[in-house]
Protein backbone atom coordinates (compact mmCIF):
# COMPACT_ATOMS: atom_id res chain seq x y z
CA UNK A 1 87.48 -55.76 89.75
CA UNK A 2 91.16 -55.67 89.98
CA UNK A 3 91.42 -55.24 86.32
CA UNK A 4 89.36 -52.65 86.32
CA UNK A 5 91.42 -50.82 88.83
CA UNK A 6 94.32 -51.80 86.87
CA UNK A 7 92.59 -49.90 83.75
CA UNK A 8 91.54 -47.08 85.84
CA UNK A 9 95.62 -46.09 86.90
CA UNK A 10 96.72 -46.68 83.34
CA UNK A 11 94.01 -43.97 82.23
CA UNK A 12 94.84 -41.59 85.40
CA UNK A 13 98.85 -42.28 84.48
CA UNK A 14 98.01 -41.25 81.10
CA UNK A 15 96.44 -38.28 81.83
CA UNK A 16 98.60 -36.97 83.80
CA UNK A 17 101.54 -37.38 81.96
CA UNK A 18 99.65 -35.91 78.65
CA UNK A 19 99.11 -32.80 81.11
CA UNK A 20 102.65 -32.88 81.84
CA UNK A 21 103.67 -33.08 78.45
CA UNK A 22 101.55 -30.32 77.54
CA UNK A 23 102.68 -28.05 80.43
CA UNK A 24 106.43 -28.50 79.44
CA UNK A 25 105.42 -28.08 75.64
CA UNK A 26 104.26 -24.54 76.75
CA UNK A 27 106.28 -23.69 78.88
CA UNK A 28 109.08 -23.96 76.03
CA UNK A 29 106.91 -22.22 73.89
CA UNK A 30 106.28 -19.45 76.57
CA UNK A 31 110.19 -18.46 77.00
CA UNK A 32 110.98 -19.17 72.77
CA UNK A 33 110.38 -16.57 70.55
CA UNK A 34 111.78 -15.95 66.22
CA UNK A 35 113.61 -13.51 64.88
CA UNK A 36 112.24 -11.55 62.60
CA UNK A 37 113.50 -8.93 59.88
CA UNK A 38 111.47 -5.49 60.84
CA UNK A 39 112.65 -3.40 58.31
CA UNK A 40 116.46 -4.21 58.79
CA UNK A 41 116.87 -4.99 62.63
CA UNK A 42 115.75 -8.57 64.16
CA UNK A 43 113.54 -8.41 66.79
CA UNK A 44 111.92 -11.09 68.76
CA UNK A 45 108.93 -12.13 67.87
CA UNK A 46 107.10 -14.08 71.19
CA UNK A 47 103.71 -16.82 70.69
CA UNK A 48 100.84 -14.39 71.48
CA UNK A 49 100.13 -16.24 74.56
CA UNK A 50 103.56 -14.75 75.91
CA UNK A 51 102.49 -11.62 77.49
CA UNK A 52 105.19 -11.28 80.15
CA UNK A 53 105.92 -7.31 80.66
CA UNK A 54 109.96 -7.80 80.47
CA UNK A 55 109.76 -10.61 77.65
CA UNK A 56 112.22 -7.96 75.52
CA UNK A 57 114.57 -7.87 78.21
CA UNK A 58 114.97 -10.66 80.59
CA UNK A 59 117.32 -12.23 77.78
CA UNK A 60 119.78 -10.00 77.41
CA UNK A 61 123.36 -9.98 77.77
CA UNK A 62 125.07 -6.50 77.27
CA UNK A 63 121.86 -4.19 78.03
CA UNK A 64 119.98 -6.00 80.84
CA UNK A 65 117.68 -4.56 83.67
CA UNK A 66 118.83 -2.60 86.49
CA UNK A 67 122.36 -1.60 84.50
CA UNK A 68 123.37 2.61 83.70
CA UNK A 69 125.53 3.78 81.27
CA UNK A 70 127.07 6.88 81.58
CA UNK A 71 128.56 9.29 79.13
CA UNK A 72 130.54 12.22 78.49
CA UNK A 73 129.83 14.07 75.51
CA UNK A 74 131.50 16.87 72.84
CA UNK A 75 130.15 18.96 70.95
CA UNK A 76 132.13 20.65 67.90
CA UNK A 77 131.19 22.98 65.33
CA UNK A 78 132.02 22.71 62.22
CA UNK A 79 134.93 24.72 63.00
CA UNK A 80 136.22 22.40 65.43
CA UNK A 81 135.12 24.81 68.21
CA UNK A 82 133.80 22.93 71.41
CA UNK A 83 130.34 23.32 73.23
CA UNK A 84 128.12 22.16 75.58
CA UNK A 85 124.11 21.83 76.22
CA UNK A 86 122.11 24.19 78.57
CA UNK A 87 118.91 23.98 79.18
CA UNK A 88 116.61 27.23 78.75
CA UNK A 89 113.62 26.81 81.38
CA UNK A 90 112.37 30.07 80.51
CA UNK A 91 112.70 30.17 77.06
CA UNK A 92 109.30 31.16 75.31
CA UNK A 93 110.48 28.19 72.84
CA UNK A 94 108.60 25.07 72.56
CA UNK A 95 110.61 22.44 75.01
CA UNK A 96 112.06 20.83 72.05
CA UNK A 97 113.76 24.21 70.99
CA UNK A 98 114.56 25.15 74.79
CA UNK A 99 118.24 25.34 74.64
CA UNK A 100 121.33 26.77 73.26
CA UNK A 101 124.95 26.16 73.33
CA UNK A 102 127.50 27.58 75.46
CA UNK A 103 131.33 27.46 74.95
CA UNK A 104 133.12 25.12 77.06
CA UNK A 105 135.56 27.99 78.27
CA UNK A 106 132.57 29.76 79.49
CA UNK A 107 131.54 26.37 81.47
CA UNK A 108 129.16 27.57 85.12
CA UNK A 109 127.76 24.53 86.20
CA UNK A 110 124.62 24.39 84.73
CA UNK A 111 125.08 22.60 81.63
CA UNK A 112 124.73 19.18 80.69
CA UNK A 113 127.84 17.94 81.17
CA UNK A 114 126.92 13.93 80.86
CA UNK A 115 124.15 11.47 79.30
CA UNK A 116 123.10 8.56 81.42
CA UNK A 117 121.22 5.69 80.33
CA UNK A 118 119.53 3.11 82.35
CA UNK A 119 117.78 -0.46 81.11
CA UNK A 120 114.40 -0.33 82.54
CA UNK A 121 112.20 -3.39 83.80
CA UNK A 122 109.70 -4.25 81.50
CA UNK A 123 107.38 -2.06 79.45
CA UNK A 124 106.86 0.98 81.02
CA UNK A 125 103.50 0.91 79.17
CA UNK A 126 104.89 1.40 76.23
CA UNK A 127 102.83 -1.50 74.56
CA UNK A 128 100.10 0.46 75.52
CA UNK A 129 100.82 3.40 73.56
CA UNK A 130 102.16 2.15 70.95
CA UNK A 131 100.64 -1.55 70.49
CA UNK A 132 103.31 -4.17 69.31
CA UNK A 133 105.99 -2.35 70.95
CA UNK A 134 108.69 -4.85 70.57
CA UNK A 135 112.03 -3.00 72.19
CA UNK A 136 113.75 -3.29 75.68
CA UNK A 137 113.11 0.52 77.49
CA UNK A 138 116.00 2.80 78.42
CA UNK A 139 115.69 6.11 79.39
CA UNK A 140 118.15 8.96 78.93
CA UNK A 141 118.79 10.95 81.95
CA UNK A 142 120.78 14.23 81.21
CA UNK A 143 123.01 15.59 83.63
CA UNK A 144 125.03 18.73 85.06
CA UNK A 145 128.37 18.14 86.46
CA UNK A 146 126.59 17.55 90.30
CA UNK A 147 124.68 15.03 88.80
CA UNK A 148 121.31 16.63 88.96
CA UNK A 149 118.87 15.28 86.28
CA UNK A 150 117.77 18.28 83.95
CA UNK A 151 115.34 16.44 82.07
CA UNK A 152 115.04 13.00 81.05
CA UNK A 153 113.01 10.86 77.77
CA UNK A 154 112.10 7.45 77.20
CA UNK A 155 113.13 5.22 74.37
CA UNK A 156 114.06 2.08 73.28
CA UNK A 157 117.31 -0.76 72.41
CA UNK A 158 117.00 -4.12 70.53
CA UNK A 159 119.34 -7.44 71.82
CA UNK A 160 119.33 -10.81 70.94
CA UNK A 161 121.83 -12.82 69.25
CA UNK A 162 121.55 -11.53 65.17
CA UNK A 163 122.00 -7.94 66.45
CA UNK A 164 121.95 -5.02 68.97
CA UNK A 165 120.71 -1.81 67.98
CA UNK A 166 120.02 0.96 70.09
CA UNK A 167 118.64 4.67 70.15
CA UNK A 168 120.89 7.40 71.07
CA UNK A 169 120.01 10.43 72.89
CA UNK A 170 117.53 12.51 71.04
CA UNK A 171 116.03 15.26 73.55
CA UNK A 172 116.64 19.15 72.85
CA UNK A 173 120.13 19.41 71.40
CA UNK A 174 120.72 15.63 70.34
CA UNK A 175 117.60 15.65 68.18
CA UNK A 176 120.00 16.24 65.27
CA UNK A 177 120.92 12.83 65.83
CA UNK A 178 117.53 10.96 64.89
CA UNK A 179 119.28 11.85 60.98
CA UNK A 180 122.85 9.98 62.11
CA UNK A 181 123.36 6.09 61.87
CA UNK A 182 122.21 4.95 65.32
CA UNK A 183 124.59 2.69 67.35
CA UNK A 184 124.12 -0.75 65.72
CA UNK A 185 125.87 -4.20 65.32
CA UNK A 186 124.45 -7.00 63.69
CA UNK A 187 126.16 -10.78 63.38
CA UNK A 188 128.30 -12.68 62.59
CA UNK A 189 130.47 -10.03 64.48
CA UNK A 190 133.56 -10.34 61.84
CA UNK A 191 135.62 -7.57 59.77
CA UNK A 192 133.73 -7.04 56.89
CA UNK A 193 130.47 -7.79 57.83
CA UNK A 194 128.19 -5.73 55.99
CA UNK A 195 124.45 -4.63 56.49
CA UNK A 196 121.56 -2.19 55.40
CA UNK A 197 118.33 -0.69 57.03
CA UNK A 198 116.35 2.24 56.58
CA UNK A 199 113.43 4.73 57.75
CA UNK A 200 111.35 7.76 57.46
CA UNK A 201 111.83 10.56 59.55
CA UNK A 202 109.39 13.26 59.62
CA UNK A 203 109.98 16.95 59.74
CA UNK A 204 108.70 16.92 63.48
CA UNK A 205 112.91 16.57 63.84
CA UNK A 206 113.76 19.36 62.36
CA UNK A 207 115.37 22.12 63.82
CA UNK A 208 116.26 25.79 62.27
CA UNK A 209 119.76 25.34 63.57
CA UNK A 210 120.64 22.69 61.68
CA UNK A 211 117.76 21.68 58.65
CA UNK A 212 114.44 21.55 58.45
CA UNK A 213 112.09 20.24 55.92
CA UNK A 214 108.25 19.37 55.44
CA UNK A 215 106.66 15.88 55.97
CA UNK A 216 108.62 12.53 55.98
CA UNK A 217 112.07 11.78 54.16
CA UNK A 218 113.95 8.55 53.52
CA UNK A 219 117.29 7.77 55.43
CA UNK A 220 118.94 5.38 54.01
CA UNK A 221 121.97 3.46 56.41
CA UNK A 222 125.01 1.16 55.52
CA UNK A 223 127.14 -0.59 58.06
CA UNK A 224 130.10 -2.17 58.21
CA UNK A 225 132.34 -3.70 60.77
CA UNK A 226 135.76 -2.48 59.43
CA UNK A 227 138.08 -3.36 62.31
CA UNK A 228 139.28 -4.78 65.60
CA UNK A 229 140.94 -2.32 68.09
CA UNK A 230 142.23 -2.13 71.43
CA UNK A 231 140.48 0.71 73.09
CA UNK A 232 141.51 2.52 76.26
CA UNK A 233 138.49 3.30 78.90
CA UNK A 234 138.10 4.03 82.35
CA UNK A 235 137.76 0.29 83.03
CA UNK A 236 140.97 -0.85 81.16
CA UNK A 237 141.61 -1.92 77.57
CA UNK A 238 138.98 -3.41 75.81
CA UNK A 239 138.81 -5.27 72.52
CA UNK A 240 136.07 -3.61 70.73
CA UNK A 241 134.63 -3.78 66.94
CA UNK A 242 134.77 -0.68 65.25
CA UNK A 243 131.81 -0.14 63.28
CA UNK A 244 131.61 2.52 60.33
CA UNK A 245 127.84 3.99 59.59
CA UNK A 246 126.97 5.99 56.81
CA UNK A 247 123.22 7.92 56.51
CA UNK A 248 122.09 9.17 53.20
CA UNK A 249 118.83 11.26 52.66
CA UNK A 250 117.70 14.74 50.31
CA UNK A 251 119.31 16.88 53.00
CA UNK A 252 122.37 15.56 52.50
CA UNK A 253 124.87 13.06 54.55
CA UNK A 254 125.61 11.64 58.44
CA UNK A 255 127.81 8.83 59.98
CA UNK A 256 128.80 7.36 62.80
CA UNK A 257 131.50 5.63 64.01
CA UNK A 258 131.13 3.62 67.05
CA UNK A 259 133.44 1.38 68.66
CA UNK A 260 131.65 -1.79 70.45
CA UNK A 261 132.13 -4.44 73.28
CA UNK A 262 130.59 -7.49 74.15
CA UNK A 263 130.07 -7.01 77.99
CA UNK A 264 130.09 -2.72 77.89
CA UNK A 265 128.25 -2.25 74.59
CA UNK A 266 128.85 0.66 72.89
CA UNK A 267 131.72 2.47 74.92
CA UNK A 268 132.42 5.29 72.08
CA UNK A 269 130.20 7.19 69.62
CA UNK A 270 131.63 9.63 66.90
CA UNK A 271 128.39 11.25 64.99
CA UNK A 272 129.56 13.65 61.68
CA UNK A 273 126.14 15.37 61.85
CA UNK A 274 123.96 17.00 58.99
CA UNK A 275 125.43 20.10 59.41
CA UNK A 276 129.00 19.35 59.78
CA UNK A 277 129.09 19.20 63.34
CA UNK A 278 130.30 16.40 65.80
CA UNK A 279 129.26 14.75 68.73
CA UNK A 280 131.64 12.54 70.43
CA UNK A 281 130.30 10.10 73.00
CA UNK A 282 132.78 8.23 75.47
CA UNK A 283 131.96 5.72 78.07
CA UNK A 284 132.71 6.68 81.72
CA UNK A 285 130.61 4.50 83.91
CA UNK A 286 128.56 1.36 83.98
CA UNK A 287 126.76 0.48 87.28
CA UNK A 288 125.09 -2.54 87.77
CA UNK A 289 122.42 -2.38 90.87
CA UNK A 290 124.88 0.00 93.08
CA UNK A 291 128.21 -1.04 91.88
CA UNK A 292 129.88 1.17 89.58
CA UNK A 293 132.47 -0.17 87.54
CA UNK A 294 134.87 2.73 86.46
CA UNK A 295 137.93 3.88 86.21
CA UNK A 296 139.30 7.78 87.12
């Protein structure tokens, strides 16, 4: 009889330490995930099991949840004449089309004067939309100089540790810039690194004001990290990579370069647009959950 109860523990021990062992098995599994190449960025790629709603985001390191990033912004002609954004409510235009650009000597007020973006929680039911969704959500708030919101959009960033790549603004006026190199760093972070990607954009982007053209066409992008600088910002000197972008397509040429930090991101964007134009993008705030971090 004692035996038997002897035999009994050993099979109840057993089990539960197989269930243990299987618990911590996937649980590891649960948080792991590979990187895989999707066309030229690495994203994660999770066990299917792994349905967690901020799976994308809970990892990272420069662009996690709950932080804004705000922006000033330039726009210059081709001339080297500067503008900003307004928004035309009443315009008879489709929303897309609903603006036009005002001198900055004429400046009133009701311009957008700033971009902000903001690292969402989770999906935002993205994954529903657009099944296999695999990006951390921002949204793009844009903003006159008393900080009211004029209208806002929805995208999405990739981080993890091969690269960070992230879309810029692209509502109304900064549509031209779904044809620029988008902000984009890939590893080993070292001078001279070197990397390619590429997509189709269809004519849905066009806009009269700068090109248009019917169905898809192939942008072709080349990066490189070309240099090492020490760049002044509204929260001190930072050591940042400079990274040079190039965009070829049939319409012709963009670039971008952007200059990068490890705990701000990207803190300064220079786009050389389709057309000629420019739009210069410089860090001014970062607030994480009510603190602001900046500099005036």
């Amino acid at each position: 009889m004692k035996r038997f109860k002897n035999i009994l523990l050993l099979l109840v021990l057993l089990t539960l330490s197989f269930t243990l062992i299987a618990q911590t098995a996937h649980k590891v599994a649960n948080n792991g995930y590979k990187l895989v190449d999707d066309g030229g960025v690495f994203v994660e790629l999770f066990a299917p099991f792994n349905t967690h709603d901020n799976r994308f985001t809970e990892d990272n390191v420069t662009y996690p949840a709950g932080v804004s990033f705000t922006y000033d912004y330039a726009f210059l002609d081709r001339h080297g004449n500067e503008f900003l954004h307004r928004d035309l409510e009443a315009s008879t235009l489709n929303t897309d089309q609903a603006w036009e650009l005002a001198p900055a000597s004429q400046f009133n007020g009701s311009e957008v004067l700033s971009v902000q973006m903001t690292v969402l929680y989770g999906l935002q039911g993205l994954d529903l939309m657009k099944p296999g969704y695999n990006r951390t959500v921002v949204q793009y708030d844009y903003l006159t100089a008393a900080g009211k919101t004029n209208y806002s959009e929805v995208t999405g960033l990739v981080e993890n540790a091969k690269n960070i790549w992230v879309n810029p603004p692209r509502a109304k006026q900064f549509r031209i810039l779904e044809l620029n190199p988008v902000p984009f760093i890939q590893a080993p972070y070292a001078v001279g690194n070197k990397w390619n990607w590429s997509k189709r954009i269809g004519g849905f982007w066009g806009d009269a004001r700068w090109a248009e053209w019917d169905g898809a066409i192939d942008n072709h992008y080349q990066y490189e990290i070309t240099d090492m600088k020490t760049v002044e910002t509204p929260f001190g000197a930072l050591d940042c990579y400079e990274i040079s972008a190039k965009a070829d397509n049939t319409l012709g040429s963009t670039s971008l370069v952007a200059m990068f930090s490890p705990e701000y991101g990207f803190v300064q964007m220079n786009y050389t647009n389709i057309d000629g134009s420019k739009i210069v993008m410089n860090m001014t705030e970062r607030t994480v959950q009510g603190f602001t971090a900046a500099k005036n």
